[in-house]
N, C-alpha and C. Protein backbone atom coordinates (compact mmCIF):
# COMPACT_ATOMS: atom_id res chain seq x y z
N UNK A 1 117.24 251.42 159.76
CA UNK A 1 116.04 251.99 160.35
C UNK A 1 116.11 251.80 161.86
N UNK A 2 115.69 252.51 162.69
CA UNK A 2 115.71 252.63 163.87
C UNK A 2 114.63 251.87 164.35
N UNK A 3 115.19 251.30 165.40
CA UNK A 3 113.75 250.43 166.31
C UNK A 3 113.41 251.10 167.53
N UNK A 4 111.85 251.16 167.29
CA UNK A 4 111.27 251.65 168.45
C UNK A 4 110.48 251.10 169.14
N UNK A 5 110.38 251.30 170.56
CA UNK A 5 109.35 250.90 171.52
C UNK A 5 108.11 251.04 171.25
N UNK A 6 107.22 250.54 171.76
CA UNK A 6 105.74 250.89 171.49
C UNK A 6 105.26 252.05 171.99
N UNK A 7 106.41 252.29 173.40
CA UNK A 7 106.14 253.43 174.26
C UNK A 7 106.68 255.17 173.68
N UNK A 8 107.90 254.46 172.78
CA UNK A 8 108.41 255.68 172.10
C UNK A 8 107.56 256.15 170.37
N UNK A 9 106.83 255.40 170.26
CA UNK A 9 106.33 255.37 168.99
C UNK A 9 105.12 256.57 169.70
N UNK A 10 104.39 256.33 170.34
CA UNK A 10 103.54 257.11 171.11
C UNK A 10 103.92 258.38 171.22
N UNK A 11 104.67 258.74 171.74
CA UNK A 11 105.70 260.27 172.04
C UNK A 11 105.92 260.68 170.94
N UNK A 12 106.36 259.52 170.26
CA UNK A 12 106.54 260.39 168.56
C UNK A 12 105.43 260.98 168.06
N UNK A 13 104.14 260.16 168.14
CA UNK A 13 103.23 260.62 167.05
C UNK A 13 102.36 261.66 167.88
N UNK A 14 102.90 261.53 169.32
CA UNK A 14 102.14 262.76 170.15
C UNK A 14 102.68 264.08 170.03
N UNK A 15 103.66 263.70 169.19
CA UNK A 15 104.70 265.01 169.28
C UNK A 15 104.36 265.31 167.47
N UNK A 16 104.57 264.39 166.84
CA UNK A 16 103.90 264.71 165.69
C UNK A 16 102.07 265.43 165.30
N UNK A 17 102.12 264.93 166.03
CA UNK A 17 100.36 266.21 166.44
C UNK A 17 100.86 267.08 166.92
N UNK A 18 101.98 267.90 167.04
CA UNK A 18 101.76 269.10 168.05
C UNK A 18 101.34 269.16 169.64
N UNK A 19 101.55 268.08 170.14
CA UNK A 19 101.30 268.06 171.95
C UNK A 19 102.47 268.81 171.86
N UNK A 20 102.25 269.40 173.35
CA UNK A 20 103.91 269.91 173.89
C UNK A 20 103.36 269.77 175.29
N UNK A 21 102.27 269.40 175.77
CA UNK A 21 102.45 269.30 176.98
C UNK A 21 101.18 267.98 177.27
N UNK A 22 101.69 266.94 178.16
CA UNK A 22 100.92 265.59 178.88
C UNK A 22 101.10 265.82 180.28
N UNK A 23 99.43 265.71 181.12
CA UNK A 23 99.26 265.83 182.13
C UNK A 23 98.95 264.55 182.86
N UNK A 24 99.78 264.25 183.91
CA UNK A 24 99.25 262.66 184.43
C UNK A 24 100.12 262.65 185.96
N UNK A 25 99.82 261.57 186.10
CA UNK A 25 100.34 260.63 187.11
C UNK A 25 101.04 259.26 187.26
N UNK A 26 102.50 258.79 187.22
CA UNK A 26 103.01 257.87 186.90
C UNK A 26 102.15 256.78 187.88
N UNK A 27 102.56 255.19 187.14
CA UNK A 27 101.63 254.22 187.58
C UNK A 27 102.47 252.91 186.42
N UNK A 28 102.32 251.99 187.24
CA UNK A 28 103.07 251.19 186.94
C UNK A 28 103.07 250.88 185.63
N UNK A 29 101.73 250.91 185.15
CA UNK A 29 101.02 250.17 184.24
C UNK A 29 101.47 251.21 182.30
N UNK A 30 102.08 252.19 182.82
CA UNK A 30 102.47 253.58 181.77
C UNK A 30 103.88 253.84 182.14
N UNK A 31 104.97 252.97 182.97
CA UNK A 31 106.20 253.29 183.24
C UNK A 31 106.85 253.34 182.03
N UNK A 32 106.40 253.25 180.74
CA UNK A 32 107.08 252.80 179.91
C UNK A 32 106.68 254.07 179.20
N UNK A 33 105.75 254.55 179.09
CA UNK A 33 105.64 255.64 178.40
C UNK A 33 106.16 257.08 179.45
N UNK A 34 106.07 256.77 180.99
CA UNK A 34 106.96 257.90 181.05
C UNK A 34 108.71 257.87 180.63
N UNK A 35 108.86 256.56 180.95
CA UNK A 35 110.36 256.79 180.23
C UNK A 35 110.66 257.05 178.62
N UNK A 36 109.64 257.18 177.93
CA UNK A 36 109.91 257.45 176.38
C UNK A 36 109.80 258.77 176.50
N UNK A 37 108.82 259.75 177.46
CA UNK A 37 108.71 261.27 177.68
C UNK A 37 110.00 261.60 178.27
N UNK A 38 110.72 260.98 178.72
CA UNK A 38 111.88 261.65 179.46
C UNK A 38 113.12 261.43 178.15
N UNK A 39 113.10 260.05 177.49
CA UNK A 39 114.46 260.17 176.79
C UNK A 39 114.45 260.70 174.97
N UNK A 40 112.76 260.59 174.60
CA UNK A 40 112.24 261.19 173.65
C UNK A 40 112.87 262.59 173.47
N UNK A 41 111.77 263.25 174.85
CA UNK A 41 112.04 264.75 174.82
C UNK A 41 111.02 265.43 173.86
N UNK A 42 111.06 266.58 173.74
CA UNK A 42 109.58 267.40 173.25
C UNK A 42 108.29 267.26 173.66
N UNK A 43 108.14 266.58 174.86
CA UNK A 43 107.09 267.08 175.74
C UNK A 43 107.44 267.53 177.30
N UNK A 44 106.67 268.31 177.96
CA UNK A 44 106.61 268.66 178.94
C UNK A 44 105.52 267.65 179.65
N UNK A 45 105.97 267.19 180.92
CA UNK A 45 104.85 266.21 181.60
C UNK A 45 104.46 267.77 182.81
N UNK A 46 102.92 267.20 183.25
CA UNK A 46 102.84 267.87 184.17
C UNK A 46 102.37 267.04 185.10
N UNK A 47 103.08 267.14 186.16
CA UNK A 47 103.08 266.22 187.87
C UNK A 47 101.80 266.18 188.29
N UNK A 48 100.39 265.84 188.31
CA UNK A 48 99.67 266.05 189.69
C UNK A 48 99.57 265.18 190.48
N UNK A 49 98.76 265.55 191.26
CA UNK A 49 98.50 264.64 193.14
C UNK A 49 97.45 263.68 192.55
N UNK A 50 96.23 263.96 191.47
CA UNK A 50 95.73 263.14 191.20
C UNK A 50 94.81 262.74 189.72
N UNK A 51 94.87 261.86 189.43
CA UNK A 51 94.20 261.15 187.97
C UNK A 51 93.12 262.60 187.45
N UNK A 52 91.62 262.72 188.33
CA UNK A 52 91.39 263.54 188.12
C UNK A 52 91.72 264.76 187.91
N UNK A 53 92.43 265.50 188.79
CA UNK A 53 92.83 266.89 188.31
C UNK A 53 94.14 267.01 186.90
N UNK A 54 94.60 265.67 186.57
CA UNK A 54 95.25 265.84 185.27
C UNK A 54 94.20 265.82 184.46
N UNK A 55 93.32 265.30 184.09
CA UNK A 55 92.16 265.24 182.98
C UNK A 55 91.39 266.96 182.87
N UNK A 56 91.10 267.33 184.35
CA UNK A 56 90.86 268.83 184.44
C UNK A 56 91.56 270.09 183.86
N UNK A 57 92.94 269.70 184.08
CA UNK A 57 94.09 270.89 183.53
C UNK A 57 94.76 270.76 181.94
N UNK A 58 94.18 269.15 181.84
CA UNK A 58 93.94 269.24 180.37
C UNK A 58 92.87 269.73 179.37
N UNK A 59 91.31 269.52 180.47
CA UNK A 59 90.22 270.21 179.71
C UNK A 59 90.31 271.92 179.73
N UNK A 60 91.12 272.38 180.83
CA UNK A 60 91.36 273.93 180.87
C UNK A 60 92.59 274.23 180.11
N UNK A 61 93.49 273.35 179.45
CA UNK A 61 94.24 273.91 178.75
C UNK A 61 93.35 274.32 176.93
N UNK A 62 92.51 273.09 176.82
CA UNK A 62 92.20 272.81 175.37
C UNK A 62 91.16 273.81 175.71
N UNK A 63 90.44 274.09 176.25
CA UNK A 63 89.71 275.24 176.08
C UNK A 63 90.10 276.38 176.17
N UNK A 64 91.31 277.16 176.89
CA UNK A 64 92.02 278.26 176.39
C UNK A 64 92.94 278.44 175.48
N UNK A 65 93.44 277.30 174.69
CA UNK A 65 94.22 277.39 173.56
C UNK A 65 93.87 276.88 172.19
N UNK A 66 92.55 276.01 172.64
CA UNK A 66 91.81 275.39 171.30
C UNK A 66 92.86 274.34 170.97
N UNK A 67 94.06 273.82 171.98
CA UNK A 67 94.69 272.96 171.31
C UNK A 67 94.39 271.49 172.24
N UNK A 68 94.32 270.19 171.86
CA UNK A 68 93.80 268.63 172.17
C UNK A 68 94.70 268.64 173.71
N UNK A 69 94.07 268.41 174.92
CA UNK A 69 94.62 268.30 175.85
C UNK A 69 95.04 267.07 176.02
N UNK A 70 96.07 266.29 176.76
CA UNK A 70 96.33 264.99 176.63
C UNK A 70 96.78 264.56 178.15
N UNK A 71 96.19 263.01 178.40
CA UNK A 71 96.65 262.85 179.64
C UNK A 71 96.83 261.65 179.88
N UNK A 72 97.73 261.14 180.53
CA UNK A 72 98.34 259.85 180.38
C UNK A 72 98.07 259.35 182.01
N UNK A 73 97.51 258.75 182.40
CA UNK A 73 97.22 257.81 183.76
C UNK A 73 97.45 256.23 183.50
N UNK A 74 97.60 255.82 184.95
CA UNK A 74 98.14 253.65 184.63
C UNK A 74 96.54 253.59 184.87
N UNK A 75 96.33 252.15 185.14
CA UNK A 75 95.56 251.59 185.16
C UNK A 75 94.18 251.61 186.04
N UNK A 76 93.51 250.28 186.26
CA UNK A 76 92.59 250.60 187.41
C UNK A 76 92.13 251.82 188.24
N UNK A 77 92.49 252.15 188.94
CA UNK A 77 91.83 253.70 190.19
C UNK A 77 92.26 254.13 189.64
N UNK A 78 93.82 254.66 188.50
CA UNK A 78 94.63 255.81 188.00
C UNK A 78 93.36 256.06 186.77
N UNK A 79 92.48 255.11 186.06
CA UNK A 79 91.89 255.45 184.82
C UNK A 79 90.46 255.40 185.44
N UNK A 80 90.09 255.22 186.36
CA UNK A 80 88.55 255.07 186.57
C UNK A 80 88.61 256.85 187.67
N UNK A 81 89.32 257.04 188.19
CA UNK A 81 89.65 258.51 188.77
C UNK A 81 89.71 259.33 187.86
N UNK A 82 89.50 259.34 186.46
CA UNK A 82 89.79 260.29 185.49
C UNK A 82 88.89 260.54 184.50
N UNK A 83 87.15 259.42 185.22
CA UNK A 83 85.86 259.74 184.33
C UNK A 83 85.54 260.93 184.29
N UNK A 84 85.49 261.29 185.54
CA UNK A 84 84.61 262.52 186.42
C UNK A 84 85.20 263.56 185.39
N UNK A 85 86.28 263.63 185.05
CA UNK A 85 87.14 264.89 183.89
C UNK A 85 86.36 264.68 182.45
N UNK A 86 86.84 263.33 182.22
CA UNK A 86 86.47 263.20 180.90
C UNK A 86 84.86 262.90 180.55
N UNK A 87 84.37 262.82 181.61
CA UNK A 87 82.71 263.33 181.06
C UNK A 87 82.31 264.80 181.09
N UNK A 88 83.03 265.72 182.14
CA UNK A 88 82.50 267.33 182.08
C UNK A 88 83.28 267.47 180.48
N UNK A 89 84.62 267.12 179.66
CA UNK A 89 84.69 267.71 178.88
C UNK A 89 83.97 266.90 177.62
N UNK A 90 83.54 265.87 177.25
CA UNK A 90 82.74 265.13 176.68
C UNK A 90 81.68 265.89 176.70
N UNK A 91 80.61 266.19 177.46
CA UNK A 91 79.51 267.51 177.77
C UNK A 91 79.47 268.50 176.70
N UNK A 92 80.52 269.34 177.29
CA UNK A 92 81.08 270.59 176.67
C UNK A 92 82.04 270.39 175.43
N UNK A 93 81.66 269.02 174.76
CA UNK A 93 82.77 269.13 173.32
C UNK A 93 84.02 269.53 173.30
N UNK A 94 84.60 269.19 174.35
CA UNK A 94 86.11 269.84 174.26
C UNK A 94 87.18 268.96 173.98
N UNK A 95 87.77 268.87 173.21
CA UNK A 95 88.88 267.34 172.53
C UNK A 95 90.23 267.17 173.57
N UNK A 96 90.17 265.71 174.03
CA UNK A 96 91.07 265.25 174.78
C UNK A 96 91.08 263.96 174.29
N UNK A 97 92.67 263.96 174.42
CA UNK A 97 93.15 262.27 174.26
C UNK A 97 93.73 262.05 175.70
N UNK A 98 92.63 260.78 176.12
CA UNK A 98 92.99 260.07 177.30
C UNK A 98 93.87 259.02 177.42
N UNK A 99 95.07 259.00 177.46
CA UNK A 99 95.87 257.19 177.42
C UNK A 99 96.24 256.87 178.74
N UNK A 100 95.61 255.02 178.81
CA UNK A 100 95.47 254.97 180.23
C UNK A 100 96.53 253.78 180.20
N UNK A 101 96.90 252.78 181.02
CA UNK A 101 97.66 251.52 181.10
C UNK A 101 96.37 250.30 181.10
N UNK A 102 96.93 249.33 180.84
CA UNK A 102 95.87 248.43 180.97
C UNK A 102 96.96 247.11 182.00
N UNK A 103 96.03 245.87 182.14
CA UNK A 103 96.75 244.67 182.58
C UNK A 103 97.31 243.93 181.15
N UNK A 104 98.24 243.24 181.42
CA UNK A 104 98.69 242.13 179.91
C UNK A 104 97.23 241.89 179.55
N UNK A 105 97.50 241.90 177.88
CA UNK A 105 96.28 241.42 177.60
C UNK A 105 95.78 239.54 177.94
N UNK A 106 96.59 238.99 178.47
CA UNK A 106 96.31 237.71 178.99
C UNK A 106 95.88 237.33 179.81
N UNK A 107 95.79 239.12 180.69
CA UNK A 107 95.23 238.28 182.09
C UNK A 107 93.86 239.15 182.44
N UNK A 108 93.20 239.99 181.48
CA UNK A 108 91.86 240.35 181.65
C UNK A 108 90.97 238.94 181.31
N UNK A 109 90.37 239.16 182.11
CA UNK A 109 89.11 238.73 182.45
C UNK A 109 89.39 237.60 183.66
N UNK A 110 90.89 237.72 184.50
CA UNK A 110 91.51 236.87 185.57
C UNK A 110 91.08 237.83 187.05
N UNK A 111 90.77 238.75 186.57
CA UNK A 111 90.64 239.90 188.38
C UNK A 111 92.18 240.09 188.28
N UNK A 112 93.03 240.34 187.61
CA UNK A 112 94.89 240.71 187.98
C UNK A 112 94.06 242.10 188.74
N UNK A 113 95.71 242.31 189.09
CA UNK A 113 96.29 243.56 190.24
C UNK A 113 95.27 244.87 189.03
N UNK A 114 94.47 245.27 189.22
CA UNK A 114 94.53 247.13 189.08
C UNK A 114 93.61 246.52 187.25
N UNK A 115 92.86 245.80 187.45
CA UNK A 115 92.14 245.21 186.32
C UNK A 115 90.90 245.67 185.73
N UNK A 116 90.59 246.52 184.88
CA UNK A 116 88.79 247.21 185.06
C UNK A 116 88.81 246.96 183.59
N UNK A 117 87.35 247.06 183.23
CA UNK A 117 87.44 247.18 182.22
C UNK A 117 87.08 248.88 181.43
N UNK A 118 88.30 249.13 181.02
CA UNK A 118 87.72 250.66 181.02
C UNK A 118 87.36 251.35 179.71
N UNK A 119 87.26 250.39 178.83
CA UNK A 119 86.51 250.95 177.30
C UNK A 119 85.20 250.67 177.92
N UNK A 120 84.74 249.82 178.37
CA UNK A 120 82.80 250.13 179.01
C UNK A 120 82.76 251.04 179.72
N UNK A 121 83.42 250.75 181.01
CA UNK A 121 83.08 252.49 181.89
C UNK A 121 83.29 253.89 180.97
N UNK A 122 83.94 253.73 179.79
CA UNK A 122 84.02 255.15 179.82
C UNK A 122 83.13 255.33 178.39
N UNK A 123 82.81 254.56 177.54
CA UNK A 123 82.05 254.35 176.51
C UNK A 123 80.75 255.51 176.54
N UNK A 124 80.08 255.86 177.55
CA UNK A 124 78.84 256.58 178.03
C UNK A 124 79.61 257.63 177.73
N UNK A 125 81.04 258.54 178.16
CA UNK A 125 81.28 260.19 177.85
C UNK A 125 82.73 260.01 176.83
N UNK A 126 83.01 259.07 176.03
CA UNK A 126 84.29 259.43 174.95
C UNK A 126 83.52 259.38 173.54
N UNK A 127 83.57 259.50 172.75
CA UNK A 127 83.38 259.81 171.35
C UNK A 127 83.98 258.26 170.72
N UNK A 128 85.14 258.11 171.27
CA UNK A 128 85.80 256.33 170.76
C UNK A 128 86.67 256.24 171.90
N UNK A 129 86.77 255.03 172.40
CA UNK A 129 87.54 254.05 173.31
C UNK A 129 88.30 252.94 172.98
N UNK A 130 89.57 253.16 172.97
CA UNK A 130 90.37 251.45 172.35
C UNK A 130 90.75 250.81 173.11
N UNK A 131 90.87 249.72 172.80
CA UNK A 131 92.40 248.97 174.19
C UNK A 131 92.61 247.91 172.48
N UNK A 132 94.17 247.89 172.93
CA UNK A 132 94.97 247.21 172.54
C UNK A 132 96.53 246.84 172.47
């Protein structure tokens, strides 16, 4: 049996839903999942300048194709820059999977580098929020 990353297990089952395309911004905190998109393969990433406008071009994809937009941002400012998206499509019922980076789980609740807590901030416009 083959061993996989946690980061490649992700790609798999994103690819097993039918994604073909993740919109984001690399960040330290998700380096691991862009390298499973690059050696995986079967998704297309799309580059932007910022957190928000990936969450946007994912809510304008799922609303002209009816298919789950998906967007992958790191941590801190990369996931708190990406409410403003995911509450206009929260609003308007439009299905997106947001995956963000977090800090080790050992060092929340220390203030580490790029630390928020972002299942509360975003709890008010997602439907469900995990960290783990």
């Amino acid at each position: 049996m083959e061993m996989l990353s946690g980061a490649e297990m992700v790609v798999r089952s994103l690819i097993d839903q039918g994604v073909k395309q993740v919109f984001g911004y690399p960040g330290g905190a998700v380096l691991d999942i862009y390298d499973a998109l690059h050696t995986v393969g079967g998704i297309d990433h799309v580059l932007v300048r910022h957190e928000q406008a990936a969450v946007h071009m994912a809510d304008g994809l799922a609303r002209a194709t009816g298919e789950v937009g998906v967007v992958l941002v790191t941590s801190g400012p990369g996931a708190t820059n990406a409410i403003t998206g995911i509450a206009t499509a929260y609003m308007d019922s439009i299905p997106l999977v947001v995956l963000s980076g977090q800090v080790a789980t050992s060092l929340i609740g220390y203030d580490a580098f790029q630390e928020c807590d972002m299942v509360g901030i975003s709890r008010p416009v997602v439907k469900h929020s995990f960290s783990g």
